[in-house]
C-alpha atoms as a PDB file:
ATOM      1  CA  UNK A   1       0.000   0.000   0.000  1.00  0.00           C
ATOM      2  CA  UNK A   2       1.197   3.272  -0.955  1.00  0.00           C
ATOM      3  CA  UNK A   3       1.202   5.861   2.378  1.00  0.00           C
ATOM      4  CA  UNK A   4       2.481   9.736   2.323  1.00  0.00           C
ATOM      5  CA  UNK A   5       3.813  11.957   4.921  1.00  0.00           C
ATOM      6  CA  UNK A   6       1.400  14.808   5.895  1.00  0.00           C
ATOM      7  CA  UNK A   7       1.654  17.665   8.378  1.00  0.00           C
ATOM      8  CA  UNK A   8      -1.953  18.051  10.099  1.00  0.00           C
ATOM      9  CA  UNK A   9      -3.460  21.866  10.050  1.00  0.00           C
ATOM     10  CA  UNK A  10      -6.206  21.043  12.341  1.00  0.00           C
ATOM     11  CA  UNK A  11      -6.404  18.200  15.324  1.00  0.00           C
ATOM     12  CA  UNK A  12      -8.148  14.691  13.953  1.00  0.00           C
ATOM     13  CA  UNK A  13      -9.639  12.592  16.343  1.00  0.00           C
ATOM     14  CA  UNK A  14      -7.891   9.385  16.200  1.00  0.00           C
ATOM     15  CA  UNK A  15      -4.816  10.764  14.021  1.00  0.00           C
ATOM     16  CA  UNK A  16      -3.271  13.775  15.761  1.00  0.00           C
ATOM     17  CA  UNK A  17      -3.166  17.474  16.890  1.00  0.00           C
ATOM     18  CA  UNK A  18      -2.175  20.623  14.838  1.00  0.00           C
ATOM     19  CA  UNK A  19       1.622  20.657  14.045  1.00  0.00           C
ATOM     20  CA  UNK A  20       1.890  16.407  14.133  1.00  0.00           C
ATOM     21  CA  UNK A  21       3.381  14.778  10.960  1.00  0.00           C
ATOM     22  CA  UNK A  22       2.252  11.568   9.984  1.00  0.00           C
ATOM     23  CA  UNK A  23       1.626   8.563   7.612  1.00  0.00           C
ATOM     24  CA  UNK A  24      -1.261   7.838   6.433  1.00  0.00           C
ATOM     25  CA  UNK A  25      -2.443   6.262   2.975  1.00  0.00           C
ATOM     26  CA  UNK A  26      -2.337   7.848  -0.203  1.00  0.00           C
ATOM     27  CA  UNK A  27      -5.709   7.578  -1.139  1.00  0.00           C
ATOM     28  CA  UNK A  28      -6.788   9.457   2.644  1.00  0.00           C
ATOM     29  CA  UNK A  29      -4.214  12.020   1.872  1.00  0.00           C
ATOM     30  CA  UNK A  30      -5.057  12.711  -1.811  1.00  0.00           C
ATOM     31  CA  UNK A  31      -9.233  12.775  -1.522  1.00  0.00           C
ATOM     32  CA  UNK A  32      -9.700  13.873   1.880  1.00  0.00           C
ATOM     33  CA  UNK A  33      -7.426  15.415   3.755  1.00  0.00           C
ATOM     34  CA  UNK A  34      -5.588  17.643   1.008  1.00  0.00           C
ATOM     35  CA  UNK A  35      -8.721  18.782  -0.460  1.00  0.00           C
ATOM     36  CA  UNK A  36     -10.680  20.006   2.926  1.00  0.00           C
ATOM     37  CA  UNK A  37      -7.445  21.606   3.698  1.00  0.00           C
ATOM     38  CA  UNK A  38      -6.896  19.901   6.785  1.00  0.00           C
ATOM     39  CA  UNK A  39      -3.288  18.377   5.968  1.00  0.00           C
ATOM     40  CA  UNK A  40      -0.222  19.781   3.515  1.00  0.00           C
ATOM     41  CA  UNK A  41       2.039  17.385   2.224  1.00  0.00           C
ATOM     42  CA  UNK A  42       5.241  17.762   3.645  1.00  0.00           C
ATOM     43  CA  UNK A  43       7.936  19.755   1.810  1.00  0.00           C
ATOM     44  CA  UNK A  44      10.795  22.079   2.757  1.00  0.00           C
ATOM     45  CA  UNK A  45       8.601  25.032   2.341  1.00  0.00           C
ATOM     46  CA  UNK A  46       5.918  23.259   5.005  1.00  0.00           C
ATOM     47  CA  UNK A  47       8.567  23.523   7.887  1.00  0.00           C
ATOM     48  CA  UNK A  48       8.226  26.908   8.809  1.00  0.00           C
ATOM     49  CA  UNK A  49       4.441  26.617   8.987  1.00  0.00           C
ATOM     50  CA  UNK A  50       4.920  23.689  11.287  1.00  0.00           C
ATOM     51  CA  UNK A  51       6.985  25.442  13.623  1.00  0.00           C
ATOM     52  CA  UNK A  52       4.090  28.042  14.036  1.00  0.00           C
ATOM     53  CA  UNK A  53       1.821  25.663  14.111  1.00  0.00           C
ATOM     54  CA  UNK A  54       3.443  23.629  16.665  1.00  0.00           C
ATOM     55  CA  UNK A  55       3.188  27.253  19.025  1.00  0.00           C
ATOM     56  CA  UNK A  56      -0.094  27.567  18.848  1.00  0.00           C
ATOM     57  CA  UNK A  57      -0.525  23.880  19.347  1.00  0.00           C
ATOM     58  CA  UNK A  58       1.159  24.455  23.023  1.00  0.00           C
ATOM     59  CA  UNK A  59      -0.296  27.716  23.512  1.00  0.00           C
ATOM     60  CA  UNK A  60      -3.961  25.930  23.113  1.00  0.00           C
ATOM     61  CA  UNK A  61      -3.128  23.299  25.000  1.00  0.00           C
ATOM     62  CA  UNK A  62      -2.043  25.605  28.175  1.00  0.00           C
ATOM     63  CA  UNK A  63      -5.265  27.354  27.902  1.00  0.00           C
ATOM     64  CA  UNK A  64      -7.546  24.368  27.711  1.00  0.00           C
ATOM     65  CA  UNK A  65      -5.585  22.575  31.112  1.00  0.00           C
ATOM     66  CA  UNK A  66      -6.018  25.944  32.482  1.00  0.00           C
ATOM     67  CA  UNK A  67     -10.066  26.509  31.630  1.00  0.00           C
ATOM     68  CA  UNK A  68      -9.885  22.603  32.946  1.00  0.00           C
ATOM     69  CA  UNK A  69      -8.681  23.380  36.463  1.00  0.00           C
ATOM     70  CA  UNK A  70     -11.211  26.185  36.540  1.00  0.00           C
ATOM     71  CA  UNK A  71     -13.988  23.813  36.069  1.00  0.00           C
ATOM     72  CA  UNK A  72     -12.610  20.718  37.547  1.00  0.00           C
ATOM     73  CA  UNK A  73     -12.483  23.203  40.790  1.00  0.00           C
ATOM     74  CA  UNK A  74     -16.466  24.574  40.205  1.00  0.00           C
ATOM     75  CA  UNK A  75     -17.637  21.356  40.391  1.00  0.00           C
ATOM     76  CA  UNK A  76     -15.643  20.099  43.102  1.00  0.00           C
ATOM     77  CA  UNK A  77     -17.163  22.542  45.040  1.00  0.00           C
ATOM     78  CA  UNK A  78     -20.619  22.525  43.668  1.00  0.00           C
ATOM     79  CA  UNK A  79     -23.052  19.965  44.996  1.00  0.00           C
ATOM     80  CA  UNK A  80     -26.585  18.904  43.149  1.00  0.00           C
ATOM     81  CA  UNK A  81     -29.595  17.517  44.384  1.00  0.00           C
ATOM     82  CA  UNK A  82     -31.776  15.272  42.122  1.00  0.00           C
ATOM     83  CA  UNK A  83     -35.669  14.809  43.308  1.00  0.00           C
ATOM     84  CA  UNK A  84     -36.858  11.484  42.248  1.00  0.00           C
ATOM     85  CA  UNK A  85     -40.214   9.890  42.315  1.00  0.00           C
ATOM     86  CA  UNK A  86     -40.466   7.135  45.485  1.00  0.00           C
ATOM     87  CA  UNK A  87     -42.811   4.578  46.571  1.00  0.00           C
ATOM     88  CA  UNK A  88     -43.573   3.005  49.627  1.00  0.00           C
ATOM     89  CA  UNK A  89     -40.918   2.677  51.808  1.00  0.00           C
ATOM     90  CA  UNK A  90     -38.447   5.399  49.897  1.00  0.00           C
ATOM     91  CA  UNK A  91     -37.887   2.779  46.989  1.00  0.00           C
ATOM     92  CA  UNK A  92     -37.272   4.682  43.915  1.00  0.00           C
ATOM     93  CA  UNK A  93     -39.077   4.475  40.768  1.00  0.00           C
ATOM     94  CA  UNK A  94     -36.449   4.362  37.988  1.00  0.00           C
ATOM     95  CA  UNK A  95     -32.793   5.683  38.576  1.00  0.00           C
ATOM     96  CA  UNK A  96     -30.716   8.314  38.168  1.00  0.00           C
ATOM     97  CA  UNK A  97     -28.428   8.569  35.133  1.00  0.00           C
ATOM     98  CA  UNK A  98     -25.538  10.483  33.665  1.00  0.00           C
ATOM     99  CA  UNK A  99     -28.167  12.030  31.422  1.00  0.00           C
ATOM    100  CA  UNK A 100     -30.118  13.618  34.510  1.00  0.00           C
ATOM    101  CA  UNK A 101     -26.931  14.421  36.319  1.00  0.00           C
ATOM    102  CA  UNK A 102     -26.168  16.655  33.237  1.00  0.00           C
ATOM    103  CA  UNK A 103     -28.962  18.388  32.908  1.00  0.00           C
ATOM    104  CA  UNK A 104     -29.240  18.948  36.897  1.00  0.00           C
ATOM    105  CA  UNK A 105     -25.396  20.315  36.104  1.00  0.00           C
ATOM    106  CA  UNK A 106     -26.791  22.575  33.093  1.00  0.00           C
ATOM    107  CA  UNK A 107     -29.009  24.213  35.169  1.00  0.00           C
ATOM    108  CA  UNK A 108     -25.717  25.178  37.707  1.00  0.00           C
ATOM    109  CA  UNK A 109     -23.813  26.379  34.679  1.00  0.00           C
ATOM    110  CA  UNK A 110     -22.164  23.961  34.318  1.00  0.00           C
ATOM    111  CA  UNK A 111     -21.408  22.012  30.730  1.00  0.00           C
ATOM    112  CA  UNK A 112     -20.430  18.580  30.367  1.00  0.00           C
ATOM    113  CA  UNK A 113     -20.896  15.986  28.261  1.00  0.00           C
ATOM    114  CA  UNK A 114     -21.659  12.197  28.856  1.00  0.00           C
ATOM    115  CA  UNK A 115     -18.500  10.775  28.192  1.00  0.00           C
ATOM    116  CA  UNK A 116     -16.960  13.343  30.612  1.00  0.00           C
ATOM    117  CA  UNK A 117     -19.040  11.595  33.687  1.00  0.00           C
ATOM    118  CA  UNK A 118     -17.731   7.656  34.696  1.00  0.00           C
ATOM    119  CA  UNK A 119     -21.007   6.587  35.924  1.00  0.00           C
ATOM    120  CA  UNK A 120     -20.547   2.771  35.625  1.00  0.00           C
ATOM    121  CA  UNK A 121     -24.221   1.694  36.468  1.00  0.00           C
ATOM    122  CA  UNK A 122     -27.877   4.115  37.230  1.00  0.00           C
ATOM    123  CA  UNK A 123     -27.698   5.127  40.660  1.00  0.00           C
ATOM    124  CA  UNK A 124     -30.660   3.800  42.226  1.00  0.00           C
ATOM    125  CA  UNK A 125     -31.146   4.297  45.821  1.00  0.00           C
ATOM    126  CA  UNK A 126     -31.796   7.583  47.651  1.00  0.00           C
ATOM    127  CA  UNK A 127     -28.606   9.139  49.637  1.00  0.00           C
ATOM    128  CA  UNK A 128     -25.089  10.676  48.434  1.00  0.00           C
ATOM    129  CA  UNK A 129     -23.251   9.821  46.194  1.00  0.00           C
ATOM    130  CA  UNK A 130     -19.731  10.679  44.284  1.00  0.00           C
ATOM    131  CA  UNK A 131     -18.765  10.411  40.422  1.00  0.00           C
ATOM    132  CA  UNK A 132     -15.447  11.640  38.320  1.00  0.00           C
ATOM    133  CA  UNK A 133     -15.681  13.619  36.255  1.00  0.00           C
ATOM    134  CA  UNK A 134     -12.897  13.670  33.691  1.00  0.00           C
ATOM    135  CA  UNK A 135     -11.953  17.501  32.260  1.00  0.00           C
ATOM    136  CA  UNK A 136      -8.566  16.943  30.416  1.00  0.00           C
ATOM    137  CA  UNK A 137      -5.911  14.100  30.528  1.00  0.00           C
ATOM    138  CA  UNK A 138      -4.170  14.958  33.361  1.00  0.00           C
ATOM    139  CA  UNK A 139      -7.499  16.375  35.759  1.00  0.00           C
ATOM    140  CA  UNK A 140      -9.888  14.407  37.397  1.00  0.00           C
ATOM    141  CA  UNK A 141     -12.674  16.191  39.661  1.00  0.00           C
ATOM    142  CA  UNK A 142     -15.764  14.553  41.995  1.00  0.00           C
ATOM    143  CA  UNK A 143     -18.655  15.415  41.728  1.00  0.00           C
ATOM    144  CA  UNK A 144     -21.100  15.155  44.834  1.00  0.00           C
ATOM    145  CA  UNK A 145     -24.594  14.813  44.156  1.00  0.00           C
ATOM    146  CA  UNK A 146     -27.739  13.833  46.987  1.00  0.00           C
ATOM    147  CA  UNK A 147     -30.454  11.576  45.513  1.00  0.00           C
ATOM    148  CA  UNK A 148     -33.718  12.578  47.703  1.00  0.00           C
ATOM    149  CA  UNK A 149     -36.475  12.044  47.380  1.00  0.00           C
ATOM    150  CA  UNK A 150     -39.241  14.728  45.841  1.00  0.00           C
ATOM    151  CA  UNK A 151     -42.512  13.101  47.900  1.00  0.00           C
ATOM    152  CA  UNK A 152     -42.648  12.215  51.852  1.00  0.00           C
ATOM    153  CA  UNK A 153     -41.120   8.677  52.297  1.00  0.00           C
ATOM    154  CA  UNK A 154     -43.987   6.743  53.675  1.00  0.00           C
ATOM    155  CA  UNK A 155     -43.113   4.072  56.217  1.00  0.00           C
ATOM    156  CA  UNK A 156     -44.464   0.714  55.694  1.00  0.00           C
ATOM    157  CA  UNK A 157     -44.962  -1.500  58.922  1.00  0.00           C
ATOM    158  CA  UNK A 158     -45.106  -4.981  58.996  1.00  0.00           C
ATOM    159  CA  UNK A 159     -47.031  -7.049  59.801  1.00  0.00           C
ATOM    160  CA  UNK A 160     -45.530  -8.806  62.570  1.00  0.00           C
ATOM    161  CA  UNK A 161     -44.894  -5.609  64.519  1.00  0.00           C
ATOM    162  CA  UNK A 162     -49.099  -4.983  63.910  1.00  0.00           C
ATOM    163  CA  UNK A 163     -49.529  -7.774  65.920  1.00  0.00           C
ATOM    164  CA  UNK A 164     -47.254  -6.789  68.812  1.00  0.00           C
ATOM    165  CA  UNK A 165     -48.872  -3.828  69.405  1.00  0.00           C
ATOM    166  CA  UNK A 166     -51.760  -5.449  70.284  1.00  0.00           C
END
């Protein structure tokens, strides 16, 4: 297979960031990404651009760890509260999912999206709870949210302690 040797203009998921040289085949190179503009082939004249390229790579990269400790430090010190729906008892009708906990989040100013949140399974029963949240490569934050309930948790009494009473 025949491959070339561009230098990437703009960051491609899965390929590489602005400044990055690499191989890819011919056929990606020629119809894709040298038509969209996206990659140059690489040439004596393409160093200089790749130099400048490779600033403003770092420079963006500074300011997006930077907006990332801003956030990751918001939400460590923000704490939500989702009202659910409960039966008898306080069990909970449904659960709570990374969906709700980012909309609850939206309405704090706060945007994320669902990949962001490691919620391995629904959260379904009432009480705190703690998730990561994960801003940039290198930063982590929690996230503490309270599950309570949005109607009076009815107590149910057995049986057996009916009959003791009397």
């Amino acid at each position: 297979m025949a491959t070339n040797q561009v230098l990437l203009l703009q960051p491609i998921q899965g390929l590489g960031a602005e400044g990055d040289t690499v191989t890819v085949r011919a056929g990606y190179a020629r119809n894709f990404l040298l038509p969209r503009k996206i990659a140059l082939p690489i040439t004596h004249a393409n160093k200089k651009q790749m130099e400048s390229l490779l600033k403003a790579r770092e420079a963006r990269e500074v300011q997006e760890l930077d907006a990332a400790r801003e956030l990751a430090a918001k939400i460590s010190s923000t704490t939500i509260a989702v009202a659910v729906k409960t039966g008898e008892g306080g069990k909970m009708y449904g659960a709570v999912t990374a969906n709700d906990l980012i909309i609850r989040l939206k309405e704090e100013g706060i945007e994320l999206v669902k990949k962001q949140l490691s919620l391995p399974a629904p959260v379904k029963d009432l009480g705190s709870h703690t998730v990561a949240v994960k801003l940039h490569s290198e930063i982590v934050a929690e996230l503490k949210f309270e599950v309570v309930s949005e109607n009076p948790i009815e107590v149910v009494e057995d049986d057996t302690t009916a009959e003791e009473e009397e």
